[in-house]
Protein backbone atom coordinates (compact mmCIF):
# COMPACT_ATOMS: atom_id res chain seq x y z
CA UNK A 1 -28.25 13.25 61.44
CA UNK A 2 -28.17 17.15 62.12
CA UNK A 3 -31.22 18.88 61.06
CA UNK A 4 -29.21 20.53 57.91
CA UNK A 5 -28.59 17.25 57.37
CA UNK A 6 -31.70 16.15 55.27
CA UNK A 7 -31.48 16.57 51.58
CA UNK A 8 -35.10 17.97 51.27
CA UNK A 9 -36.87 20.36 53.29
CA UNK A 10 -39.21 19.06 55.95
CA UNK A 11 -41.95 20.95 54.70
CA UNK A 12 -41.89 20.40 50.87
CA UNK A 13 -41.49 16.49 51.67
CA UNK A 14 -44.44 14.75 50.51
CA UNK A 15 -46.25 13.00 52.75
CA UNK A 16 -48.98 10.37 52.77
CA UNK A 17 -52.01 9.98 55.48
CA UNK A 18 -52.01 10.55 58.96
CA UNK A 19 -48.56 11.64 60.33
CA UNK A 20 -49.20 10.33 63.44
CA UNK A 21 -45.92 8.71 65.15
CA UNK A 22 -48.13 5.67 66.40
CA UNK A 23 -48.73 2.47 64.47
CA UNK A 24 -51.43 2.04 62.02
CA UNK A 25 -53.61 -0.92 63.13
CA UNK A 26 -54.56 -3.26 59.92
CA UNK A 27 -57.01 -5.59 60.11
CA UNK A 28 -54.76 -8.47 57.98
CA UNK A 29 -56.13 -11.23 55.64
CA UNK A 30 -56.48 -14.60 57.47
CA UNK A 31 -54.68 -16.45 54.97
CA UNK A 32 -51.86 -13.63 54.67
CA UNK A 33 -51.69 -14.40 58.68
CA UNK A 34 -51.19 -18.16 57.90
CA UNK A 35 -47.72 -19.38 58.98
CA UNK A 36 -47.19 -16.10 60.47
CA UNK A 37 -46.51 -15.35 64.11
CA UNK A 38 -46.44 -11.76 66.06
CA UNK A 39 -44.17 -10.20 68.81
CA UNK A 40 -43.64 -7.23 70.15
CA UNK A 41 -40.18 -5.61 70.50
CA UNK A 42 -39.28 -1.59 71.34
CA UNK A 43 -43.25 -1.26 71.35
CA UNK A 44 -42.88 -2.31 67.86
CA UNK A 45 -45.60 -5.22 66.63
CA UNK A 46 -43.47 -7.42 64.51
CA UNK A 47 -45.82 -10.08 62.48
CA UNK A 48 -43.50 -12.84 60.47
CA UNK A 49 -43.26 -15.96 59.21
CA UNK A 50 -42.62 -18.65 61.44
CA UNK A 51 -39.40 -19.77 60.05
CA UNK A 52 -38.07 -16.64 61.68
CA UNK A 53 -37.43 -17.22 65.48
CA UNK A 54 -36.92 -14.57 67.46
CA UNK A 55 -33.35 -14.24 69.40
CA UNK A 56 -33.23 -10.54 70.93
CA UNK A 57 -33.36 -6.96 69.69
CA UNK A 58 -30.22 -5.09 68.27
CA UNK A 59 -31.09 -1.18 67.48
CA UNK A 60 -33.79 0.99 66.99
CA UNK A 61 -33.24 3.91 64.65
CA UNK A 62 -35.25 6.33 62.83
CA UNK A 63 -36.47 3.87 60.41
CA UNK A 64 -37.43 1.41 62.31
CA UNK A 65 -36.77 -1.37 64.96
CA UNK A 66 -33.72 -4.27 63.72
CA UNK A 67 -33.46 -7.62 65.32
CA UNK A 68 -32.04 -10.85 65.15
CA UNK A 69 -34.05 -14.16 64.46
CA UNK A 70 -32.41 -17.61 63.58
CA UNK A 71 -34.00 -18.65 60.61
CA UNK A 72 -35.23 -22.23 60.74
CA UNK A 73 -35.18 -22.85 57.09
CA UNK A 74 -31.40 -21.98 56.18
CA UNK A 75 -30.55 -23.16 59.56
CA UNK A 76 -29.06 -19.69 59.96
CA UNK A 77 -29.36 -16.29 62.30
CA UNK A 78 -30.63 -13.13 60.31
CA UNK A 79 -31.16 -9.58 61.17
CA UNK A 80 -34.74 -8.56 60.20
CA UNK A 81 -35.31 -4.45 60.04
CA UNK A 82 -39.32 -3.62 60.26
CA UNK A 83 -39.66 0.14 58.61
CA UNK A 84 -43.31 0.78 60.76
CA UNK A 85 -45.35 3.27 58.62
CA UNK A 86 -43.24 3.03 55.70
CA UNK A 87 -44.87 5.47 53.87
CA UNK A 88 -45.71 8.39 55.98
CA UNK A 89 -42.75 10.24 54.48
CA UNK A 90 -42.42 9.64 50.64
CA UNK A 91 -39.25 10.41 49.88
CA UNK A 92 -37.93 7.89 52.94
CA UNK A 93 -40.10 5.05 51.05
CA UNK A 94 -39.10 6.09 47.84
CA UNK A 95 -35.35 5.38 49.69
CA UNK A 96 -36.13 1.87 51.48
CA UNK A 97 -37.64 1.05 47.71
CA UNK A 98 -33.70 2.29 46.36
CA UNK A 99 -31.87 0.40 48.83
CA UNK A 100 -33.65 -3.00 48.55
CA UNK A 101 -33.14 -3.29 44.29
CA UNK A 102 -29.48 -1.86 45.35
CA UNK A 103 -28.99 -4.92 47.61
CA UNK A 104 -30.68 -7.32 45.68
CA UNK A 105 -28.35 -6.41 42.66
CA UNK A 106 -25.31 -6.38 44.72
CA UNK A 107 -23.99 -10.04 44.98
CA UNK A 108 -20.07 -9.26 47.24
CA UNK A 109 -18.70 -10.60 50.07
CA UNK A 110 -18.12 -6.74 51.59
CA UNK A 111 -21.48 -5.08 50.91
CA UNK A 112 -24.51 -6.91 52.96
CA UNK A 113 -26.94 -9.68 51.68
CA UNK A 114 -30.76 -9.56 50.83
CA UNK A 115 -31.64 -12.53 52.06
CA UNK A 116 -35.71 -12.17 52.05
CA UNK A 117 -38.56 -9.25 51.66
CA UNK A 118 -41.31 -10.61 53.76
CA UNK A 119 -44.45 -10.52 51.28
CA UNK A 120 -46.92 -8.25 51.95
CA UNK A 121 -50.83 -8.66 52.25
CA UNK A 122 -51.47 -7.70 49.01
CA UNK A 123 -49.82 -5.72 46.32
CA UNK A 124 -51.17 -1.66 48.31
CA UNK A 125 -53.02 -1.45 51.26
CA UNK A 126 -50.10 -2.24 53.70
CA UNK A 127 -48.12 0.26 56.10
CA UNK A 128 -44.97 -2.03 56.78
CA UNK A 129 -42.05 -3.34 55.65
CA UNK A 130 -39.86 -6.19 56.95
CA UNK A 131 -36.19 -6.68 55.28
CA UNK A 132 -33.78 -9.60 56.07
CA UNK A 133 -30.46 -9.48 56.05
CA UNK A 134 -27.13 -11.01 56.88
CA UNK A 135 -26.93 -11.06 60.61
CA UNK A 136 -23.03 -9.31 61.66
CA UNK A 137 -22.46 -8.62 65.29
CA UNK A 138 -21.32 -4.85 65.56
CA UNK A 139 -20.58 -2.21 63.39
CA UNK A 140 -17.33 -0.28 62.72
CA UNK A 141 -18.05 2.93 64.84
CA UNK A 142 -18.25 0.63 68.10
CA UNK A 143 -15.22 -1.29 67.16
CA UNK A 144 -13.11 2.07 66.99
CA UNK A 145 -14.33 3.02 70.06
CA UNK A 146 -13.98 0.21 71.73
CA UNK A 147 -11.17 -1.16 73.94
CA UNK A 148 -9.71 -3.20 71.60
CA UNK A 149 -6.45 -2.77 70.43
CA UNK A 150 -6.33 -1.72 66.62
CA UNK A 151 -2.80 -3.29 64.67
CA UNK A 152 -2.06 -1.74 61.81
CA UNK A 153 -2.89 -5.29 60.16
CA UNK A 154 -6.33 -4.27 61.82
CA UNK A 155 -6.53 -1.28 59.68
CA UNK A 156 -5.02 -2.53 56.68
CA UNK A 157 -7.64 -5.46 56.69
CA UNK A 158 -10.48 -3.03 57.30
CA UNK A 159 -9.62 -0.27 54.95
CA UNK A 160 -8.75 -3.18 52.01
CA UNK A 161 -12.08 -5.10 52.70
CA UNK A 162 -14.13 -1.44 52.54
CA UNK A 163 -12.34 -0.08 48.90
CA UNK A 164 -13.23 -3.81 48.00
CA UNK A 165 -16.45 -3.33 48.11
CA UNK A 166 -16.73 0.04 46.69
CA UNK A 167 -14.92 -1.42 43.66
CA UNK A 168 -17.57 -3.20 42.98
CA UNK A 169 -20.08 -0.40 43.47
CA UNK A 170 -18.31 2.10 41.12
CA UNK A 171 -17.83 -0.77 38.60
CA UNK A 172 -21.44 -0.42 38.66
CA UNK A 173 -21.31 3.10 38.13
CA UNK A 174 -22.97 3.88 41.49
CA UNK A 175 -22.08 6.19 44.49
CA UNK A 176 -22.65 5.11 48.26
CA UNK A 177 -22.36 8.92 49.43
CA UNK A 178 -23.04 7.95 52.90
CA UNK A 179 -20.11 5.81 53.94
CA UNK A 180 -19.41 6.35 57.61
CA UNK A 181 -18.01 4.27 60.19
CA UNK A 182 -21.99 3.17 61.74
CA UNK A 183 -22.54 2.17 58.24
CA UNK A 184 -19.53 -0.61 58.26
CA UNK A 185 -21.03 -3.89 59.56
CA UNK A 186 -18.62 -5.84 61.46
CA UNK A 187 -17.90 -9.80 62.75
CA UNK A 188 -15.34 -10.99 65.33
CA UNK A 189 -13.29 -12.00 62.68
CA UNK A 190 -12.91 -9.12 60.96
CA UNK A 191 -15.01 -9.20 58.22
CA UNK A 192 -16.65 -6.35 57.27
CA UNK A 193 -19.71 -5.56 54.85
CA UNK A 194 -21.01 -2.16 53.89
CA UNK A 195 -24.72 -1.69 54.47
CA UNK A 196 -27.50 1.25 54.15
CA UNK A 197 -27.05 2.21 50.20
CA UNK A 198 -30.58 4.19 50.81
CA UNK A 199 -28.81 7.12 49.28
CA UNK A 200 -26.69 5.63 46.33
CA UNK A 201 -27.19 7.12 43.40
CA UNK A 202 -25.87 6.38 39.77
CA UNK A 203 -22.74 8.67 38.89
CA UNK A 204 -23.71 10.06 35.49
CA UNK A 205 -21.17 12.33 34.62
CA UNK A 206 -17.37 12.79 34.72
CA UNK A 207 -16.26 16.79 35.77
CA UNK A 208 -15.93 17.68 31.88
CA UNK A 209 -19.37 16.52 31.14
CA UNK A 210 -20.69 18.69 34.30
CA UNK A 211 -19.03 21.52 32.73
CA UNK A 212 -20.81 21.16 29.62
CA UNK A 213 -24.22 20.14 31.29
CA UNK A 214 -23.98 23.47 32.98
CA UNK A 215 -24.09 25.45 29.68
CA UNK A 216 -27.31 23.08 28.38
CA UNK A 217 -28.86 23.03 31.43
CA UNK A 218 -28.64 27.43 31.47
CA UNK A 219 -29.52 27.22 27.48
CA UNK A 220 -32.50 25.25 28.52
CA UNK A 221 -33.25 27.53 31.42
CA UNK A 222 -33.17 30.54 29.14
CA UNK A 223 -35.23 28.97 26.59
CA UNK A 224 -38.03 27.93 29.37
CA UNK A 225 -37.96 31.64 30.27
CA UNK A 226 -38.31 32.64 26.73
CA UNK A 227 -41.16 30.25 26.54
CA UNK A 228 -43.08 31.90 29.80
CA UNK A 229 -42.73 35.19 28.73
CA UNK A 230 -44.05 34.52 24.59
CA UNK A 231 -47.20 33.14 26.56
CA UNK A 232 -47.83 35.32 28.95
CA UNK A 233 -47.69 37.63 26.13
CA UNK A 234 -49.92 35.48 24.16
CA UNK A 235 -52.12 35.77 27.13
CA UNK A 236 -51.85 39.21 27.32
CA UNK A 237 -53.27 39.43 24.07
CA UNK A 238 -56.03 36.98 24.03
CA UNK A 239 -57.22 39.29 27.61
CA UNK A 240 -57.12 42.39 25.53
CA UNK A 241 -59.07 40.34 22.93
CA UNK A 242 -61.65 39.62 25.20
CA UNK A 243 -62.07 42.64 26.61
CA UNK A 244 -62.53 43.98 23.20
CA UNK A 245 -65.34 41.53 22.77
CA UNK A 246 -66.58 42.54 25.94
CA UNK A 247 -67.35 46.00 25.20
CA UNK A 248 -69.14 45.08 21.61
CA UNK A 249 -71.71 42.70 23.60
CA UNK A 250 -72.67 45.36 26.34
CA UNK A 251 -73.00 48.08 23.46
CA UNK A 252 -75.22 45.67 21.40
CA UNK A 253 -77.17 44.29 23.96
CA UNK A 254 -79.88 45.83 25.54
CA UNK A 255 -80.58 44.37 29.07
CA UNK A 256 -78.36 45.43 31.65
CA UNK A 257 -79.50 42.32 34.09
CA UNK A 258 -78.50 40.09 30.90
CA UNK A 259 -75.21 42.05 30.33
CA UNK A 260 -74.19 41.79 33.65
CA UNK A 261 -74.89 37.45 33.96
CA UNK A 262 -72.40 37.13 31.01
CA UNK A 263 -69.88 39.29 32.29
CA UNK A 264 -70.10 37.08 35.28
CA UNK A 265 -69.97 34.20 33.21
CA UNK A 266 -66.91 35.31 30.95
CA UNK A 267 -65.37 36.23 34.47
CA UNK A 268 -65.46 32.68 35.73
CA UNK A 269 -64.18 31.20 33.01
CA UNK A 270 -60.87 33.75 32.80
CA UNK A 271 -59.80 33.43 36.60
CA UNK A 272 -60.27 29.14 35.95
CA UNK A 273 -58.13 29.58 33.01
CA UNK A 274 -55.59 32.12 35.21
CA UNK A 275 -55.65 29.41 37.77
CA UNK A 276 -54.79 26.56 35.10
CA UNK A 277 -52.01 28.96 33.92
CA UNK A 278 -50.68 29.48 37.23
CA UNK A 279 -50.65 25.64 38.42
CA UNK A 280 -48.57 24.98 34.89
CA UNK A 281 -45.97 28.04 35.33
CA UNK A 282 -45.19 26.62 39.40
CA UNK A 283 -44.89 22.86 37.81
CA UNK A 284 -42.61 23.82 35.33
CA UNK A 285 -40.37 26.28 38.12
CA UNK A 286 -40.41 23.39 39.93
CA UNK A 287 -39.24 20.88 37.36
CA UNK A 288 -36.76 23.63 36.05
CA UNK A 289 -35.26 24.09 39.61
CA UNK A 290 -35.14 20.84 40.61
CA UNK A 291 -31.41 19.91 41.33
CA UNK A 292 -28.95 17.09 39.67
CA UNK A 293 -28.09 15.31 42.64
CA UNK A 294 -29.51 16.43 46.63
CA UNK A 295 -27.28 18.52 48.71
CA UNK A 296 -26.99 17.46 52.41
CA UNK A 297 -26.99 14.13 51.61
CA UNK A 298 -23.89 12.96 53.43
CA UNK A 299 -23.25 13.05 57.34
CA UNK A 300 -21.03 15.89 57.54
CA UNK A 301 -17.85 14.61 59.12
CA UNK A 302 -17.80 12.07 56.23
CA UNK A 303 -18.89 14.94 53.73
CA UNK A 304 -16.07 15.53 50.73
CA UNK A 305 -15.31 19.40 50.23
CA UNK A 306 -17.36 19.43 46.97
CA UNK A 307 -20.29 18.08 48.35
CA UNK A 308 -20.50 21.05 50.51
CA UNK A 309 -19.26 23.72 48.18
CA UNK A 310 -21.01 22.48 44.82
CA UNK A 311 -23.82 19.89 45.60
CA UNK A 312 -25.09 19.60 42.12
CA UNK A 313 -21.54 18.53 40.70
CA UNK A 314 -20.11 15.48 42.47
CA UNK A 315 -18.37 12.31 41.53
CA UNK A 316 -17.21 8.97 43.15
CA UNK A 317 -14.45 10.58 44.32
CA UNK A 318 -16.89 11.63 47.56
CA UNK A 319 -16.96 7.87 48.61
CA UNK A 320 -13.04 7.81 47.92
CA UNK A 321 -13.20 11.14 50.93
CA UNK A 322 -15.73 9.07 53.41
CA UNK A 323 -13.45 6.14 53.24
CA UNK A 324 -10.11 8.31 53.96
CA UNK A 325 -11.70 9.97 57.12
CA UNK A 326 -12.45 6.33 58.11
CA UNK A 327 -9.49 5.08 57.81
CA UNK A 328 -7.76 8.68 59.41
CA UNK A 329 -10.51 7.37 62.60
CA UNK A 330 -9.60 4.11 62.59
CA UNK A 331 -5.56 5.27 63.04
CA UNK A 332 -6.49 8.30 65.75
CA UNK A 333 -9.77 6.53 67.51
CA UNK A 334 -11.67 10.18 67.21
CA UNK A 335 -13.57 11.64 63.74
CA UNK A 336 -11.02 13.85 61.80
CA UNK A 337 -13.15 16.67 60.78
CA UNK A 338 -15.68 16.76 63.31
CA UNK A 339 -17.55 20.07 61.84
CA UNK A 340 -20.00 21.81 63.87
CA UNK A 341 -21.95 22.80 60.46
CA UNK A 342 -20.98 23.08 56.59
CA UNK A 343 -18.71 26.39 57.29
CA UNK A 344 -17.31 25.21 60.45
CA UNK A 345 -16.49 21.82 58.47
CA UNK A 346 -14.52 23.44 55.72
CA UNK A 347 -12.42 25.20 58.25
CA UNK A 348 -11.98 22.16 59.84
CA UNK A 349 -10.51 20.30 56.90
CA UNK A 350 -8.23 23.36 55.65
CA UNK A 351 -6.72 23.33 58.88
CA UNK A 352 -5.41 19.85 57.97
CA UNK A 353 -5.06 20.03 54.30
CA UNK A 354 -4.15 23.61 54.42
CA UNK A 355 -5.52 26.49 52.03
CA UNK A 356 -6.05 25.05 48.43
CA UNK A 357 -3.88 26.64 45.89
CA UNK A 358 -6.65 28.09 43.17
CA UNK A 359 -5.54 25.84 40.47
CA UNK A 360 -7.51 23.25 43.28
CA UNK A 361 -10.34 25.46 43.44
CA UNK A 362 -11.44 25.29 39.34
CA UNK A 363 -14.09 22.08 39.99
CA UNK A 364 -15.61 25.06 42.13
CA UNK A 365 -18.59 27.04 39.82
CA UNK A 366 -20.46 29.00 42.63
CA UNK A 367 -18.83 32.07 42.96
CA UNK A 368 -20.09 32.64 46.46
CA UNK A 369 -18.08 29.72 47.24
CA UNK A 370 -14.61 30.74 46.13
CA UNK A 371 -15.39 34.30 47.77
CA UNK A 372 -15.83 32.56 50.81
CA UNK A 373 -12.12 30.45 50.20
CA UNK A 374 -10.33 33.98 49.23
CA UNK A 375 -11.63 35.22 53.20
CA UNK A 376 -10.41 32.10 55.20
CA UNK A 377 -7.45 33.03 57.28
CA UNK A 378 -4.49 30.75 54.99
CA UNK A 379 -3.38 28.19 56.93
CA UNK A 380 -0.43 25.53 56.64
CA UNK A 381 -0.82 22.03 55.77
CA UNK A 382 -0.08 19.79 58.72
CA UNK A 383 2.15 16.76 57.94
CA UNK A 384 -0.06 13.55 58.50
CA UNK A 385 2.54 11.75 60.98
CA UNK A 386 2.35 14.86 63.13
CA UNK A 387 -1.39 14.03 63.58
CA UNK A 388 -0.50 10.30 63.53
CA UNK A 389 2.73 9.63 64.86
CA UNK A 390 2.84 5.89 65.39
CA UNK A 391 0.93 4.94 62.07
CA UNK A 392 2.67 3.66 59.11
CA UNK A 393 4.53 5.94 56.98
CA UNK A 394 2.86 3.92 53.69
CA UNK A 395 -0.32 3.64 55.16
CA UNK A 396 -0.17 8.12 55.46
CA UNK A 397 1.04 8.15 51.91
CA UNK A 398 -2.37 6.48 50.77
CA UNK A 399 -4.42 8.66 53.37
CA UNK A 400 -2.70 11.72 51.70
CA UNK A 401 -3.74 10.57 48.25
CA UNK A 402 -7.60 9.82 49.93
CA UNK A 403 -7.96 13.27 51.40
CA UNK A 404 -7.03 15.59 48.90
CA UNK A 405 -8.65 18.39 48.70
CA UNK A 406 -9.75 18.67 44.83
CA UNK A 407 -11.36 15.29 43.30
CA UNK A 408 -10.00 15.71 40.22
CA UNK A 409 -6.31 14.65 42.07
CA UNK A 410 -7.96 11.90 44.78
CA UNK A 411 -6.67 8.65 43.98
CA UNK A 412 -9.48 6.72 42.59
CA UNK A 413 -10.93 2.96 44.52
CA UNK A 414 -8.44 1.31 41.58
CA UNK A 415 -5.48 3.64 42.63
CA UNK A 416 -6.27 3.04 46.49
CA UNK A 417 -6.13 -0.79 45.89
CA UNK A 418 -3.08 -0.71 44.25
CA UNK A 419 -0.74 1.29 46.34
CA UNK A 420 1.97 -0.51 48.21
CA UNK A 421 -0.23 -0.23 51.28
CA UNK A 422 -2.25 -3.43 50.58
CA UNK A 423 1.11 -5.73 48.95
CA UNK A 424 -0.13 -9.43 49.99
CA UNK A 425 -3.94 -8.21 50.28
CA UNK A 426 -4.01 -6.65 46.56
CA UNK A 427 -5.30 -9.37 43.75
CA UNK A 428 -7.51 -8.21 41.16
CA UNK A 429 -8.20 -11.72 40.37
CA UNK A 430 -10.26 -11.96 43.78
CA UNK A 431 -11.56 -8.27 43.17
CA UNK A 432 -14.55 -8.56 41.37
CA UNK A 433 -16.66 -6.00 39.39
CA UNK A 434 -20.55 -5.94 38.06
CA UNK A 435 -20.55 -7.09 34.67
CA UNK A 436 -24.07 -5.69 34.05
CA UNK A 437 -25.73 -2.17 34.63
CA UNK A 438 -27.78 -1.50 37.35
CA UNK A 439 -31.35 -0.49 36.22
CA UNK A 440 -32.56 3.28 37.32
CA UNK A 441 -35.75 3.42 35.71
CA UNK A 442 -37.75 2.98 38.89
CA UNK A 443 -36.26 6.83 40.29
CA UNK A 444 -38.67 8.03 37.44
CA UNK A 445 -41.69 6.36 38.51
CA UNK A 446 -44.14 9.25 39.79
CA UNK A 447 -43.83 9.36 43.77
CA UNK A 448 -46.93 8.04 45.10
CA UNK A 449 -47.82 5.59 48.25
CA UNK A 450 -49.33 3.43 45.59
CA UNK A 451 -46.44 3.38 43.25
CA UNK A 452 -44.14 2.56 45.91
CA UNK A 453 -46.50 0.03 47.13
CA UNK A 454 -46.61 -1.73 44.45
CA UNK A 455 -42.57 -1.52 44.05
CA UNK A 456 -41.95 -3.35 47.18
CA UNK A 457 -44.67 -5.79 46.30
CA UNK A 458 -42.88 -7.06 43.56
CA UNK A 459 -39.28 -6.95 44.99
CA UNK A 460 -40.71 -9.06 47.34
CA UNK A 461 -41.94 -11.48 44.94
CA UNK A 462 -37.89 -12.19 44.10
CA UNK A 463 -37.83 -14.29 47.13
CA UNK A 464 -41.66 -15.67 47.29
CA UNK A 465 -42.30 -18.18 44.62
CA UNK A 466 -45.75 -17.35 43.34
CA UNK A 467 -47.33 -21.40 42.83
CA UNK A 468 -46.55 -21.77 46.64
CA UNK A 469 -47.45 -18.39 47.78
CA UNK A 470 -50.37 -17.46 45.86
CA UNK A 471 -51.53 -13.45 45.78
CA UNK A 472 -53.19 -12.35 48.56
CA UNK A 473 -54.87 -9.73 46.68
């Protein structure tokens, strides 16, 4: 991912302990090491139970090392992911902690399996992670790029199996916002599951409801304001108050030495207070300018036009976006809008949708933003079988309806399923939604390594019965 890529800055990240890129060395329990064997792969000292056998290594990516093991118990070969150092960076752990009760709530055929968290040592105290999942044998980036040949009944199969399992996320009220084609898990026989949901988040409100959350959210910025200024006033006062009371002690006393002790005194005790007031007014800026939903949180080619031009205010219709410049990738074997950086991908995807009419510019708030549309040289929309000239005509109609430009027109997952595209594949009786909500309580939970510890403690105890595997505390 690009370095404007990351939805927080580097620098304001919060970070735990030593930053150092090398493994921390624990000195484990003995009877957490019981049943447990170690092996190194990629440098990486991987320490898990012995129903796991190890089979060979399949990536290594920036959070960690992934390999395959057959797993003697379910007679069965897994991928395990180790996450070394888990909690160096906060807001990555706070992520890992996101995606594992995402997966764990997700039962589908098309999104990837939890199948184990390995248990760790004891409920804080430990650096890494080890997550087991369905084992699938490539991904959907090297399929398209790959030498074989891609049938239309290829495509139709891929892009059907992919809005199947976003049905089932936005039934569930949640957003993938990182659906590329790396993030597409693939088998020989064309089965596909969607994996990494580290960045799913929980679509709260429709583009009316933004609308209105924009005038409560500047009423409650105005009356914060308010609130600052009535007590720094109030402060103002209570300093001229005790300056006042100041000047009566040094006229009434009569030893200088003694005068000058209490002013020192009275002195210490303002600037503690002025530093109290000062570490309260930055908490509440940074409460009050903390965003809705994290720009950059999307990798760009993949990124829907109102990510980029109003990251606050976005809706599932950005996964509807990812999965149309998949399926555009999948029909030309190269990325559609492959932009250089957020400007350069805006031009990119006007030069195929052509300039928006204003009417398709209203979701747009930031004025800056439609400034910048009102410059761009206008260009004509380009007709989708000039770009794909041996595709089918019905599968461009439903690319057309993926990629337009304003969300409030993009077809949504239940329009996409039932276009004339997918007649034989469409059957909502083998479509299946969530039939309970999906519990966000835990993004609240104050971010510390502790608090995240303990969160991936107790997923793991989902898949650790605790009379057979007693706490290692």
């Amino acid at each position: 991912m690009d370095s404007d890529d990351s939805d927080t800055n580097n620098k304001n990240r919060p970070k735990s302990g030593d930053q150092s890129k090398k493994e921390v060395k624990i000195d484990y329990p003995v009877k957490w090491l019981k049943n447990k064997h170690s092996f190194t792969v990629a440098g990486s000292e991987f320490i898990v139970d012995e129903r796991y056998e190890y089979i060979k290594q399949i990536g290594v990516g920036a959070y960690g090392v992934v390999i395959s093991c057959y797993d003697k118990k379910t007679n069965r070969n897994v991928a395990i992911k180790k996450v070394g150092n888990a909690f160096e960076d906060l807001i990555d752990a706070k992520r890992i902690v996101r995606e594992i009760k995402l997966l764990r709530y997700f039962k589908h055929d098309n999104i990837v399996s939890l199948i184990d968290i390995q248990k760790p040592p004891g409920r804080t105290g430990f650096e890494d992670i080890y997550i087991i999942t369905d084992l699938m044998e490539t991904d959907l980036h090297r399929v398209i790029y790959s030498r074989q040949e891609l049938t239309d009944d290829h495509i139709q199969y891929f892009i059907y199996q992919i809005l199947r399992g976003v049905l089932y996320m936005h039934s569930a009220n949640i957003i993938h916002r990182d659906l590329k084609p790396a993030n597409i898990l693939a088998n020989k026989n064309c089965d596909l599951k969607i994996c990494d949901l580290g960045l799913g988040r929980a679509e709260v409100y429709e583009w009316e409801e933004m609308e209105l959350l924009d005038k409560q959210n500047k009423l409650v910025k105005k009356n914060k304001k308010k609130k600052k200024s009535d007590d720094k006033d109030k402060k103002g006062k209570d300093k001229d108050k005790d300056k006042d009371k100041d000047k009566k002690e040094n006229k009434e006393t009569k030893d200088k030495n003694k005068d000058k002790d209490k002013d020192k005194d009275n002195k210490d005790k303002k600037e503690k207070t002025k530093d109290k007031d000062k570490d309260k007014e930055k908490a509440d800026e940074e409460e009050e300018d903390e965003p809705e939903l994290t720009e950059y949180v999307i990798t760009r080619w993949y990124r829907a036009p109102e990510v980029i031009l109003c990251p606050s205010h976005y809706s599932k219709a950005v996964d509807i976006w990812s999965v149309g410049c998949i399926f555009a990738e999948l029909l030309g074997r190269q990325p559609l809008f492959p932009g250089d950086h957020y400007l350069d991908q805006i031009q990119k995807i006007v030069a195929v949708t052509g300039t928006p009419k204003m009417e398709d510019l209203d979701f747009i708030k930031k004025k800056e933003a439609k400034e910048f549309f009102l410059k761009l040289v206008k260009r004509t929309k380009l007709t989708w079988s000039s770009l794909f000239p041996n595709a089918n005509p019905i599968a461009l109609d439903l690319l057309e309806k993926m990629l337009t430009f304003n969300p409030k027109k993009r077809y949504t997952v239940d329009q996409c399923m039932s276009h004339p595209y997918f007649e034989g594949l469409h059957d909502p009786e083998q479509e299946p939604i969530t039939t309970a909500p999906f519990d966000w309580s835990f993004d609240a939970v104050e971010l510390t390594k502790e608090n995240l510890q303990s969160m991936i403690y107790d997923e793991s105890l989902y898949y650790h019965n605790e009379d057979e595997d007693e706490d290692d505390d």
